[in-house]
Protein backbone atom coordinates (compact mmCIF):
# COMPACT_ATOMS: atom_id res chain seq x y z
CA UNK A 1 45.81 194.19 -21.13
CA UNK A 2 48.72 192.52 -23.18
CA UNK A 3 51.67 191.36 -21.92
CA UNK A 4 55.25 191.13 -23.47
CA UNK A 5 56.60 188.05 -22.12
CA UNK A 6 60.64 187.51 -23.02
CA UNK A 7 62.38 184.73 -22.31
CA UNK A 8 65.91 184.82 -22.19
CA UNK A 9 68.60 183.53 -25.22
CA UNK A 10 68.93 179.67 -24.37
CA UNK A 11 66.19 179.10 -22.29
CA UNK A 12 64.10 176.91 -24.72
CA UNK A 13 66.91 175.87 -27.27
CA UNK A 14 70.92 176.42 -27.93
CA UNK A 15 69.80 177.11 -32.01
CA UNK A 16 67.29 179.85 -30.88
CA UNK A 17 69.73 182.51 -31.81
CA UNK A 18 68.15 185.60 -29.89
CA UNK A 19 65.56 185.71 -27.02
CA UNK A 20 61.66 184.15 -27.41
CA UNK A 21 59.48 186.74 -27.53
CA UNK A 22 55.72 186.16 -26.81
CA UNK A 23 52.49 188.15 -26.33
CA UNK A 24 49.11 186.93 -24.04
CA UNK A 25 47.41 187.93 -20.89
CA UNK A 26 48.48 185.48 -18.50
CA UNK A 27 51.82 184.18 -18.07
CA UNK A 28 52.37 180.67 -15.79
CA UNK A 29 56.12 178.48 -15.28
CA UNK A 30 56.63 175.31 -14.33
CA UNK A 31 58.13 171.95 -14.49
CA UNK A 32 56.84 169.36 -16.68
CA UNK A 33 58.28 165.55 -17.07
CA UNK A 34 61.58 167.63 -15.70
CA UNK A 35 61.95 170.36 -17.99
CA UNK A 36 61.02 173.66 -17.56
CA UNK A 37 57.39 174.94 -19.07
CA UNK A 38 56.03 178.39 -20.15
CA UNK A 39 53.16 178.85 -20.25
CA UNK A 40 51.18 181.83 -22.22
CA UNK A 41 47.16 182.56 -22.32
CA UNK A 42 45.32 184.72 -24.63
CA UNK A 43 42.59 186.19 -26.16
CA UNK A 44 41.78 184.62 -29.42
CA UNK A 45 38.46 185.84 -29.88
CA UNK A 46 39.16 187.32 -33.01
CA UNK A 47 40.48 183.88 -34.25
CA UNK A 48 37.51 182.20 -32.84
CA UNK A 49 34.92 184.75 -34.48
CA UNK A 50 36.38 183.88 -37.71
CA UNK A 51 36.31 179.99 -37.05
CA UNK A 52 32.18 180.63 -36.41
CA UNK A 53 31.90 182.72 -39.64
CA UNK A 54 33.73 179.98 -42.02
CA UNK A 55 31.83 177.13 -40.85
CA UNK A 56 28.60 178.83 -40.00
CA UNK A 57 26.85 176.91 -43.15
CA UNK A 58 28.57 173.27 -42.65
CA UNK A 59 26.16 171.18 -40.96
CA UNK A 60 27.78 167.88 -38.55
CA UNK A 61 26.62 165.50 -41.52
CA UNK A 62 29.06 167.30 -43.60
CA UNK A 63 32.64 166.38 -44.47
CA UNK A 64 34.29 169.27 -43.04
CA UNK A 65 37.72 168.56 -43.99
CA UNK A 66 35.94 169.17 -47.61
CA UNK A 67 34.26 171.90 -46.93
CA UNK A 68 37.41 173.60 -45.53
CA UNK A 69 39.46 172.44 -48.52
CA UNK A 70 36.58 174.19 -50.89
CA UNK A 71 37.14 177.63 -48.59
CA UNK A 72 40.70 177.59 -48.60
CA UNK A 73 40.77 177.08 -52.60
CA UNK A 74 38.15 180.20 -52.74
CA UNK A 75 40.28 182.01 -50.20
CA UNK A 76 44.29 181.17 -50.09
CA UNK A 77 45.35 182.96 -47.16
CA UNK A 78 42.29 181.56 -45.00
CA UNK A 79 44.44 177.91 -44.49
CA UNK A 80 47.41 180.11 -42.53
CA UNK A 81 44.59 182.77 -40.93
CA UNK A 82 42.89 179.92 -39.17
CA UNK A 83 46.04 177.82 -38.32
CA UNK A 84 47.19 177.44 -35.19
CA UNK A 85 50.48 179.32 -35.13
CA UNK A 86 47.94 182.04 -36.52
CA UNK A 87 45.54 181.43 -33.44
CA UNK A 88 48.30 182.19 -31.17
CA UNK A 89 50.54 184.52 -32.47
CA UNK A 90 53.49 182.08 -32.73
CA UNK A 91 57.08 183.73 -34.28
CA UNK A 92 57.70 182.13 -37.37
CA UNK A 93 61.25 181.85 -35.72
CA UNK A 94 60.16 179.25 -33.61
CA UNK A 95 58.66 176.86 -35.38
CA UNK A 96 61.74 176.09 -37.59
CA UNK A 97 63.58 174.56 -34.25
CA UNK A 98 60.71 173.03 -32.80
CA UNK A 99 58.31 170.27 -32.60
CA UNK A 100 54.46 170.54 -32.26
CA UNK A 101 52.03 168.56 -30.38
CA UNK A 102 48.51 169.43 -30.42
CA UNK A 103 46.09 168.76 -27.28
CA UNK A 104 42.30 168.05 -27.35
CA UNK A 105 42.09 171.41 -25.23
CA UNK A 106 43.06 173.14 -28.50
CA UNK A 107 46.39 174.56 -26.83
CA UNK A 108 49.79 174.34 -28.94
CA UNK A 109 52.91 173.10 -27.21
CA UNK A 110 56.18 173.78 -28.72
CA UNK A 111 58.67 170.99 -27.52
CA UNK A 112 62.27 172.14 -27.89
CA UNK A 113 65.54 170.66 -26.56
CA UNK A 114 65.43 172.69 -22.83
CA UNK A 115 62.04 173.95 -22.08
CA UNK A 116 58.57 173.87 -23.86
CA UNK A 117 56.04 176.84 -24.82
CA UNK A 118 52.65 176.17 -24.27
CA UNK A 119 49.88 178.19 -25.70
CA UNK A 120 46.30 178.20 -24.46
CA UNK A 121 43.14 180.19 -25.09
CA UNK A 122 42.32 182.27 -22.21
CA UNK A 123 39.11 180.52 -21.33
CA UNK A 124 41.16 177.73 -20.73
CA UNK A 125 43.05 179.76 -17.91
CA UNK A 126 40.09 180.20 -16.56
CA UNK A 127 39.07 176.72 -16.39
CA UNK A 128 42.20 175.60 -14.92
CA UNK A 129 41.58 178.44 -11.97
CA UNK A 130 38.26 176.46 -11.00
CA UNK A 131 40.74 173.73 -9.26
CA UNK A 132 43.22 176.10 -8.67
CA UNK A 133 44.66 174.17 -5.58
CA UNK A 134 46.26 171.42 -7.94
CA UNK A 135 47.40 174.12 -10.49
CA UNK A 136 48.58 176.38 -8.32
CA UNK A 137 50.28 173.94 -6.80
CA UNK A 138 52.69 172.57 -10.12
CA UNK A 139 53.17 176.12 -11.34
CA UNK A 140 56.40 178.33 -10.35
CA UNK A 141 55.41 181.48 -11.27
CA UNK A 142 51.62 182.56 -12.39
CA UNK A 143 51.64 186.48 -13.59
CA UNK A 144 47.95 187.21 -14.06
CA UNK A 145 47.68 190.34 -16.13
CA UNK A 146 49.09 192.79 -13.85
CA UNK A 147 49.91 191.05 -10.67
CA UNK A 148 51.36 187.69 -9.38
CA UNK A 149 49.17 185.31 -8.29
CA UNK A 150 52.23 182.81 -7.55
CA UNK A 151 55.79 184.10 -7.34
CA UNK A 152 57.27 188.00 -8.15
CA UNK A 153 60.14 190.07 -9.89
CA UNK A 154 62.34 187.66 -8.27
CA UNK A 155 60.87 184.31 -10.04
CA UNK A 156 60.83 186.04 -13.34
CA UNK A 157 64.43 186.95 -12.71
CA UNK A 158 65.91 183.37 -11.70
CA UNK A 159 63.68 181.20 -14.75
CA UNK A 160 64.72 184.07 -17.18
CA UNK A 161 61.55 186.02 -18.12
CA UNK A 162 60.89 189.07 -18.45
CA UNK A 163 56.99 190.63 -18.53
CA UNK A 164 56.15 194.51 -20.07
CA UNK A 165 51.97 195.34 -19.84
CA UNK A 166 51.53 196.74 -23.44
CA UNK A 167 48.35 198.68 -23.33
């Protein structure tokens, strides 16, 4: 199941003109170096399968940045299809306020002035719930696909989100 996760106007940046809205599975809040963090999982199977099929013929002695180069001249659109704003679903919106750092989890953070956006794959949520008592521990609120795991309507309220199951 989907979720439609809205932040509220302000919460991530004063020059975000209308309110952040994001789609995953799992939504998780907390503070991070003393700003606020939201957090979104998904499913990005589809962008993985696609990973597999354009490098299914490279071998590790290859130059891959190359080899990518060569399959993004043969197909244009690939470059953006296998980007990470592609991977997860990022507005466009966003990314013209914010800066980008990149973690060797393959997650996306978006850093803006008063909160950050973190995107993860979902297998990575899954990870993190192996040593759930430290995690569960730093986040907030943790809205696993239809129920709370940490937090309720309340939580959602006071930090500004909002979260609609689309089916």
């Amino acid at each position: 199941m989907t979720l439609r996760i809205t932040i509220s106007k302000d919460r991530v940046n004063e020059r975000y003109s209308g309110n952040v809205v994001l789609e995953g599975e799992v939504f998780a809040y907390g503070m991070h170096e003393g700003k606020p963090c939201y957090i979104v999982y998904m499913d990005t199977s589809e962008y993985d399968f696609l990973w597999r099929e354009t490098v299914k013929e490279f071998k590790s002695t290859d130059n891959w940045r190359e080899k990518l180069s060569e399959k993004y001249i043969q197909d244009p659109e690939l470059e953006e299809r296998l980007s990470d704003y592609a991977k997860f679903k990022v507005p466009g919106s966003l990314l013209a306020i914010s800066h980008k750092r990149k973690s060797p989890h393959g997650d996306l953070t978006l850093i803006f002035k008063d909160g950050d956006v973190d995107f993860n794959p979902l297998s990575a949520y899954e990870t993190f719930l192996k040593d759930k008592t430290e995690y569960l521990m730093w986040v907030q609120v943790l809205y696993d696909r239809d129920h709370f795991k940490v937090g309720n309507e309340k939580s959602l309220r006071h930090i500004g989100v909002e979260i609609e199951k689309k089916l």
